[in-house]
Protein backbone atom coordinates (compact mmCIF):
# COMPACT_ATOMS: atom_id res chain seq x y z
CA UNK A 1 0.00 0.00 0.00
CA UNK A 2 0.97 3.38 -1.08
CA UNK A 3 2.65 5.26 2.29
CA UNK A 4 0.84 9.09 3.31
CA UNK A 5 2.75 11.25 5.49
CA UNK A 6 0.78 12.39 8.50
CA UNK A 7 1.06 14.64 11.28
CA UNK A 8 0.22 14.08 14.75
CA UNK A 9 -0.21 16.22 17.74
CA UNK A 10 -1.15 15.45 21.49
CA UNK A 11 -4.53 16.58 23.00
CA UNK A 12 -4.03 17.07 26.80
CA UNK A 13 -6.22 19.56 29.14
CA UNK A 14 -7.47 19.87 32.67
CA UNK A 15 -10.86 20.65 30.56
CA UNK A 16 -12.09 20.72 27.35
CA UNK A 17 -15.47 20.90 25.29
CA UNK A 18 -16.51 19.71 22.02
CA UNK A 19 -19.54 21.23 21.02
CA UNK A 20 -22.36 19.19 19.54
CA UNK A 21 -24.96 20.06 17.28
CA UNK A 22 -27.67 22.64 19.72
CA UNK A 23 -29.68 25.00 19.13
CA UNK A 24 -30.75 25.87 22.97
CA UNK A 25 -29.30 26.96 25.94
CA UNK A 26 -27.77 23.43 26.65
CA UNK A 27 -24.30 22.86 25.22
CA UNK A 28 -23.19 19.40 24.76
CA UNK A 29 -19.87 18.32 24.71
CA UNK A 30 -18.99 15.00 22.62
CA UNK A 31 -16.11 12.75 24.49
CA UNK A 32 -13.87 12.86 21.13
CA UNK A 33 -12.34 16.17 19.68
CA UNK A 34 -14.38 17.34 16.72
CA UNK A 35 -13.27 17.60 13.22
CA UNK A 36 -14.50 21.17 13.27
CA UNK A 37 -12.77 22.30 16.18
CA UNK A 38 -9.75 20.73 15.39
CA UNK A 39 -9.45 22.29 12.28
CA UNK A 40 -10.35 25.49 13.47
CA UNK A 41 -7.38 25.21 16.05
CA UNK A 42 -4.88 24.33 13.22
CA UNK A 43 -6.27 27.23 11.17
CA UNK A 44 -5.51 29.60 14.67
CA UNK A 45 -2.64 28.17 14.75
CA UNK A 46 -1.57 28.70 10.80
CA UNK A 47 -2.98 32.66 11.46
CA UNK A 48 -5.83 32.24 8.80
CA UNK A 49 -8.22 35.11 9.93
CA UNK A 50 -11.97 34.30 10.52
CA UNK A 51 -12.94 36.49 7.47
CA UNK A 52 -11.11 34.65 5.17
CA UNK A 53 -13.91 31.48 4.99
CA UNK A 54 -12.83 30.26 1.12
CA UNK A 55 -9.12 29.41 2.54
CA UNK A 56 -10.89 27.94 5.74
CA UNK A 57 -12.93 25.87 3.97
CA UNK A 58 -9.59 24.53 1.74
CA UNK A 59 -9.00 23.53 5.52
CA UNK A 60 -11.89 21.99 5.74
CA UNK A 61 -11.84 19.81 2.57
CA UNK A 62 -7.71 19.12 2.64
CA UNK A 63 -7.53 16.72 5.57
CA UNK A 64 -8.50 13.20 6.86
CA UNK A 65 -8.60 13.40 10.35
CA UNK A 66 -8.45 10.53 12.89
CA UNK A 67 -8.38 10.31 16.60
CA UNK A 68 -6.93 8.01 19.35
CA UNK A 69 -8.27 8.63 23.18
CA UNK A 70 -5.24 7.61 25.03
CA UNK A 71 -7.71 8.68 28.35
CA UNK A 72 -11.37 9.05 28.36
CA UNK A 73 -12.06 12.17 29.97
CA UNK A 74 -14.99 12.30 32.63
CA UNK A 75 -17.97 14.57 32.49
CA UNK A 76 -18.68 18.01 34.08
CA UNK A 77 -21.43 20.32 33.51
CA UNK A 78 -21.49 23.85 34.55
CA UNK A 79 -24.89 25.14 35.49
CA UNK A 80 -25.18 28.83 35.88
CA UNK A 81 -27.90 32.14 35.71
CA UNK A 82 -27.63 34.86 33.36
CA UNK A 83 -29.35 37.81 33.86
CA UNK A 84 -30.38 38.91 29.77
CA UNK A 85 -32.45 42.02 28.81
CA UNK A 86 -35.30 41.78 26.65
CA UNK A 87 -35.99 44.63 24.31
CA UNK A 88 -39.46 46.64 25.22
CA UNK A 89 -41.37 47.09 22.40
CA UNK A 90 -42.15 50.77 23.03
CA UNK A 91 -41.26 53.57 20.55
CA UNK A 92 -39.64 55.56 23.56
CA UNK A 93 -37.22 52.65 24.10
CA UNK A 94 -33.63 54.17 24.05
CA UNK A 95 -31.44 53.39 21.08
CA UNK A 96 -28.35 53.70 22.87
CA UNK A 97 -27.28 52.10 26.00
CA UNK A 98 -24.66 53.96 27.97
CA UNK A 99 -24.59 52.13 31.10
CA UNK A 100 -25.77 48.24 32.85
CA UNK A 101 -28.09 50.23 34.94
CA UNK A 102 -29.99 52.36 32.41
CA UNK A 103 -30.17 48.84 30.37
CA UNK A 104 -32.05 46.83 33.37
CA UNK A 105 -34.23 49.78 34.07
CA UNK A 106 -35.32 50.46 30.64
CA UNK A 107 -35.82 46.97 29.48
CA UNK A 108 -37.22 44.01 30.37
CA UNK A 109 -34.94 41.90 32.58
CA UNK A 110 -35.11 38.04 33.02
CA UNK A 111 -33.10 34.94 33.88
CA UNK A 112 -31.75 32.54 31.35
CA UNK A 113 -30.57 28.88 32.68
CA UNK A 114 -27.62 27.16 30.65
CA UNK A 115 -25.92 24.53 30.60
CA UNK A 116 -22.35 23.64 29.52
CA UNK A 117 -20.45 20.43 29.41
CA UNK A 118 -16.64 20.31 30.37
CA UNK A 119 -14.88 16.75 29.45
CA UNK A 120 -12.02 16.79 32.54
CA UNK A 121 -8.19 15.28 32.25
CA UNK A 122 -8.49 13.46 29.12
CA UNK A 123 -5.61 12.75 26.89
CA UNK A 124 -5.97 11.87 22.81
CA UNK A 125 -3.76 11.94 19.96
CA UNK A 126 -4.91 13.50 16.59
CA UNK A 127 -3.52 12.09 12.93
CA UNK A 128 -3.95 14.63 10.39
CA UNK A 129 -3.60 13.32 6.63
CA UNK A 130 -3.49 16.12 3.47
CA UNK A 131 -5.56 14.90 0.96
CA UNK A 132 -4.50 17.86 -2.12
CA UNK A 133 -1.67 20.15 -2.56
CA UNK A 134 -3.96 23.14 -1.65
CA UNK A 135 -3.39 22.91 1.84
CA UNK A 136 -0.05 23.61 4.01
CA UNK A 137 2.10 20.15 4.42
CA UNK A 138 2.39 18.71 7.45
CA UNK A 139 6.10 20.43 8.27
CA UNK A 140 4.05 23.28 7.65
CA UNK A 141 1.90 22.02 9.90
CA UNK A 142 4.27 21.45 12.54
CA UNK A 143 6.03 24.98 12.26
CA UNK A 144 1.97 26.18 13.11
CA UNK A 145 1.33 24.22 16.09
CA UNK A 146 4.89 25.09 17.72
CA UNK A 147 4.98 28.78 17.18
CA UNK A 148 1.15 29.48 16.50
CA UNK A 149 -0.22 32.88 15.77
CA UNK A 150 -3.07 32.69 17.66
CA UNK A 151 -2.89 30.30 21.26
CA UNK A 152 -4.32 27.12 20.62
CA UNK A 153 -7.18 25.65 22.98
CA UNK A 154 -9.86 22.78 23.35
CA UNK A 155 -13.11 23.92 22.51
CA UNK A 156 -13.22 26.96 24.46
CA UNK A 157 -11.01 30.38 25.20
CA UNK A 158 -10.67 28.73 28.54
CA UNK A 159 -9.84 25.59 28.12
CA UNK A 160 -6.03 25.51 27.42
CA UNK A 161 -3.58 22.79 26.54
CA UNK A 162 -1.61 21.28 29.69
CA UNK A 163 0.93 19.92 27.68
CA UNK A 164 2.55 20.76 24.60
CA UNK A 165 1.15 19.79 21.41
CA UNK A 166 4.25 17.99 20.38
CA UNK A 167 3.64 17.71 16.86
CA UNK A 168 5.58 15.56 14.55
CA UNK A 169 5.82 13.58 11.03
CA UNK A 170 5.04 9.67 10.73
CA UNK A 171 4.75 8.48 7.30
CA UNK A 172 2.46 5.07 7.05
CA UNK A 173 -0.27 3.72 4.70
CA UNK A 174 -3.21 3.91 7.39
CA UNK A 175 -3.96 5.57 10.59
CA UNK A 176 -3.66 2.24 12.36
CA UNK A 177 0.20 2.03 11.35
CA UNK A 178 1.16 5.74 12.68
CA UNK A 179 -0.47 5.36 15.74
CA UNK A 180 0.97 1.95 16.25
CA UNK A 181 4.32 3.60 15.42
CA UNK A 182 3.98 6.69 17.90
CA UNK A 183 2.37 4.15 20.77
CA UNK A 184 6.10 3.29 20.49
CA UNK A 185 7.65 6.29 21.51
CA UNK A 186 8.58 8.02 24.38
CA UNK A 187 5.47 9.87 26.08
CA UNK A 188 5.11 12.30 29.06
CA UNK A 189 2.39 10.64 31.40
CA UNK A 190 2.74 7.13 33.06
CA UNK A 191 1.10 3.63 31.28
CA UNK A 192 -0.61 3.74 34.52
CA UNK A 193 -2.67 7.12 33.92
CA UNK A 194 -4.07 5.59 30.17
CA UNK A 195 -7.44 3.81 30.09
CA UNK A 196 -7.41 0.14 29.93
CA UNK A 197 -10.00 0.06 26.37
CA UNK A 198 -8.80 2.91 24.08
CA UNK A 199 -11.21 4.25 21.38
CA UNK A 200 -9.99 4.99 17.96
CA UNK A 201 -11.97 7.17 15.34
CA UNK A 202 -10.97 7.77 11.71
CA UNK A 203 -12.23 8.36 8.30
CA UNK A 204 -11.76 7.22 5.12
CA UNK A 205 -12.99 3.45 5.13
CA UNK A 206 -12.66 0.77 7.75
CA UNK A 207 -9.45 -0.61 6.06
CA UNK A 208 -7.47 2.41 7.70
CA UNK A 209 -7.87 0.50 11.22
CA UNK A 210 -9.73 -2.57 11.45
CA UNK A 211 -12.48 -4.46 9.20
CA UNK A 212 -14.85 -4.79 12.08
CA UNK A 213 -15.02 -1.54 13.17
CA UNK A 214 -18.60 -0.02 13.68
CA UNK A 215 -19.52 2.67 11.23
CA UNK A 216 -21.43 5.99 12.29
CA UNK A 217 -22.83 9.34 11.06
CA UNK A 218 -21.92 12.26 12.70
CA UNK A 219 -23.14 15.59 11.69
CA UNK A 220 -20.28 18.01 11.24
CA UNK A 221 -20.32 21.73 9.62
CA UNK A 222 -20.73 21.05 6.02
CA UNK A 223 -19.03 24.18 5.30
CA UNK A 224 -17.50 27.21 6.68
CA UNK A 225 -19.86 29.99 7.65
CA UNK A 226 -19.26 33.06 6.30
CA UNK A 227 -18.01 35.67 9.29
CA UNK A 228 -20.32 38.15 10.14
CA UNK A 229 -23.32 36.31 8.74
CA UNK A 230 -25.50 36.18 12.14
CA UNK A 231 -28.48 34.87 10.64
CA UNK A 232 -30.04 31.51 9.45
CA UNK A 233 -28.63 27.90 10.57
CA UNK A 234 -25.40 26.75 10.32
CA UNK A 235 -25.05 24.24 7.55
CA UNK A 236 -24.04 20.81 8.97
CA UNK A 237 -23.86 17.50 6.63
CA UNK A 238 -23.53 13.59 7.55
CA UNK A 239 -20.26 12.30 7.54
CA UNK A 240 -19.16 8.77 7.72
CA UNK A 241 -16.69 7.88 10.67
CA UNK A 242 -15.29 4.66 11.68
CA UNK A 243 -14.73 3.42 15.50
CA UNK A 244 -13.90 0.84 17.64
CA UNK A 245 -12.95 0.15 20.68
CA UNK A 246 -9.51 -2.11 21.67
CA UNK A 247 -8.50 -3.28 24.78
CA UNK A 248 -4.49 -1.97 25.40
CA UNK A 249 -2.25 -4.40 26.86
């Protein structure tokens, strides 16, 4: 089989949160990193503003992503208040707001409930594969994610990485090769802290990994929104992903 050359960098945070698909004051967070926010950090990372959507969605397209969950993270959810203004629908109403006490007397006030999702101390290893020439190469790559533009983090502004990235080059002809290759290198937590069954998720056919792997749909951004486009949905599509689940010796 014809070798790829693929990048890989280490996932590692007190917390982290990868948004689901919601539409309501409940955020979600899946247990694996998302495609979309993964690529978004690597985008940060290459300096690629948020206005420039055509080269972020070359992002989008150029890569095969897969994931290995050294750890699986445990669940937190952060329930708090906010106190929101609702706009009175009086033709007095002021159009400009000049202080947080003119807004609460002049508008409506009331109490929104949300709910965010937090996955704590988990560790995973992304492999990043370039499909085209249109996007940077994986030394490029590396360069990025070791002297980024803009700081890197997991889902949220708060959420930052606890160790470094570590990027580097494997060349193999499926995901299940690098990682095998990397499992063999030298790595900066104990055997001890990784979980006993480690899940692996990767596109681009079960032959990558492992014939009997389960196949899923999981709906991803289809493509970049435009910035500054507030209104209607985002656009999300189906995308197949392969997992399964091994038991690490």
């Amino acid at each position: 089989m014809k070798k790829h050359t693929h990048i890989l960098f280490t996932i590692n945070a007190l917390m982290m949160s990868w948004g689901t698909r919601t539409a309501t004051d409940n955020r979600p967070s899946d247990q694996v990193p998302t495609r979309s926010a993964i690529l978004g950090m690597v985008s940060a990372a290459l300096g690629i503003d948020r206005k420039d959507y055509n080269r972020l969605q070359q992002i989008q397209n150029g890569y095969l992503m897969a994931c290995h969950m050294v750890k699986h993270g445990t669940k937190m959810e952060d329930y708090h208040t906010v106190q929101t203004a609702g706009y009175k629908l009086s033709a007095d109403a002021p159009k400009i707001i000049r202080s947080r006490k003119q807004e609460l007397e002049e508008f409506f006030s009331g109490t929104v409930e949300t709910r965010r999702e937090y996955i704590q101390d988990c560790i995973a290893i992304i492999s990043l594969r370039p499909v085209n020439d249109q996007v940077p190469s994986c030394d490029e790559l590396v360069e990025a994610l070791n002297y980024p533009v803009f700081i890197p983090h997991f889902g949220r502004a708060s959420c930052l990485p606890s160790l470094p990235l570590n990027p580097r080059v494997l060349s193999g002809a499926t995901f299940k090769e690098v990682f095998d290759a990397d499992a063999e290198s030298e790595r900066p937590w104990s055997k001890s802290e990784e979980s006993k069954y480690q899940l692996f998720c990767w596109e681009g056919g079960k032959n990558e990994f492992d014939s009997q792997a389960e196949e899923t749909l999981r709906n991803d951004r289809a493509k970049v929104k435009p910035y500054g486009i507030s209104a209607g949905p985002y656009l999300y599509n189906k995308r197949k992903e392969y997992r399964v689940l091994r038991r690490v010796q």
